[in-house]
Protein backbone atom coordinates (compact mmCIF):
# COMPACT_ATOMS: atom_id res chain seq x y z
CA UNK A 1 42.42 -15.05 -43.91
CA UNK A 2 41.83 -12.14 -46.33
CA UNK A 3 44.25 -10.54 -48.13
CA UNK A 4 44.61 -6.63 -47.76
CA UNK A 5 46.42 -4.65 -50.23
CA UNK A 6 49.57 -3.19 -49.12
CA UNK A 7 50.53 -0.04 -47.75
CA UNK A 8 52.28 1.28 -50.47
CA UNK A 9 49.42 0.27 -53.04
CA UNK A 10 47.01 2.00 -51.23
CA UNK A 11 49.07 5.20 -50.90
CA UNK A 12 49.33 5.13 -54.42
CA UNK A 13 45.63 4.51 -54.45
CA UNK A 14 45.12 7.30 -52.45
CA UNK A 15 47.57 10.17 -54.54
CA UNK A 16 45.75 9.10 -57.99
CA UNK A 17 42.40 9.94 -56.22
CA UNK A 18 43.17 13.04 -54.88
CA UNK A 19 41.20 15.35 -57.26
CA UNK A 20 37.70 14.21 -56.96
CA UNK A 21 36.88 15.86 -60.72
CA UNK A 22 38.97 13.23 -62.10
CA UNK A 23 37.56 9.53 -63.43
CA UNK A 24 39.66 6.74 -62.14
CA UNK A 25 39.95 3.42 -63.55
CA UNK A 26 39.17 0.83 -60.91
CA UNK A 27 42.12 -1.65 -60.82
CA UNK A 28 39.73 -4.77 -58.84
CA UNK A 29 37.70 -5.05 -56.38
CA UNK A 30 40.11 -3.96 -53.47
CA UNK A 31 40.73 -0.66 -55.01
CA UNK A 32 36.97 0.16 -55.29
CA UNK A 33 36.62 -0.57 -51.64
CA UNK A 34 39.39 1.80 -50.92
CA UNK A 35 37.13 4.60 -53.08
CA UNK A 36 33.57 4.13 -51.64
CA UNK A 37 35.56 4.18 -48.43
CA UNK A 38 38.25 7.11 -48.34
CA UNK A 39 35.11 9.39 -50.73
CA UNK A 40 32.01 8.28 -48.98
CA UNK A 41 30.51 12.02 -48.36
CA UNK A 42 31.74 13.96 -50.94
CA UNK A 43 28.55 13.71 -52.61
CA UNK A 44 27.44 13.14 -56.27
CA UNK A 45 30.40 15.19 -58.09
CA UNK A 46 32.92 12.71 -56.54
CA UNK A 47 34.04 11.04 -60.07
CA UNK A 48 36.42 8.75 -57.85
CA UNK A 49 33.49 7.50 -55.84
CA UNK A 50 30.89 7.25 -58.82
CA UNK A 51 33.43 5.22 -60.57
CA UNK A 52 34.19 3.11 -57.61
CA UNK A 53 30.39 2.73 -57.12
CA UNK A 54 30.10 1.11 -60.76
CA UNK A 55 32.89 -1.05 -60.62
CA UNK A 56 30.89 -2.81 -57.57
CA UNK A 57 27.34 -2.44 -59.37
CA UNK A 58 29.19 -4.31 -62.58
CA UNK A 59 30.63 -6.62 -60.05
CA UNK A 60 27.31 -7.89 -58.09
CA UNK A 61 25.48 -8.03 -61.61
């Protein structure tokens, strides 16, 4: 079974990301899933999702 994060991390997850001008700093792997996921569409300004987006490129090499 995989572990999910919990409901409170990810509302926290999700008032820190709010402002899509803002860089985030990707706490794992979970946490960038939760940005390509919840700013998929916003386009290239989205600082949440192009920092989410590296934190996975780093990740697969």
């Amino acid at each position: 079974m995989i572990p999910h994060p919990a409901r409170e991390q990810i509302d926290l997850w999700a008032s820190a990301s709010r402002d899509c001008t803002l860089g985030i700093i990707i706490e794992g792997q979970d946490h960038a899933r939760y940005l390509l996921s919840a700013h998929t569409g916003h386009g290239p300004c989205c600082q949440p999702y192009q920092d989410a987006l590296s934190a996975v490129s780093v990740a697969m090499g």
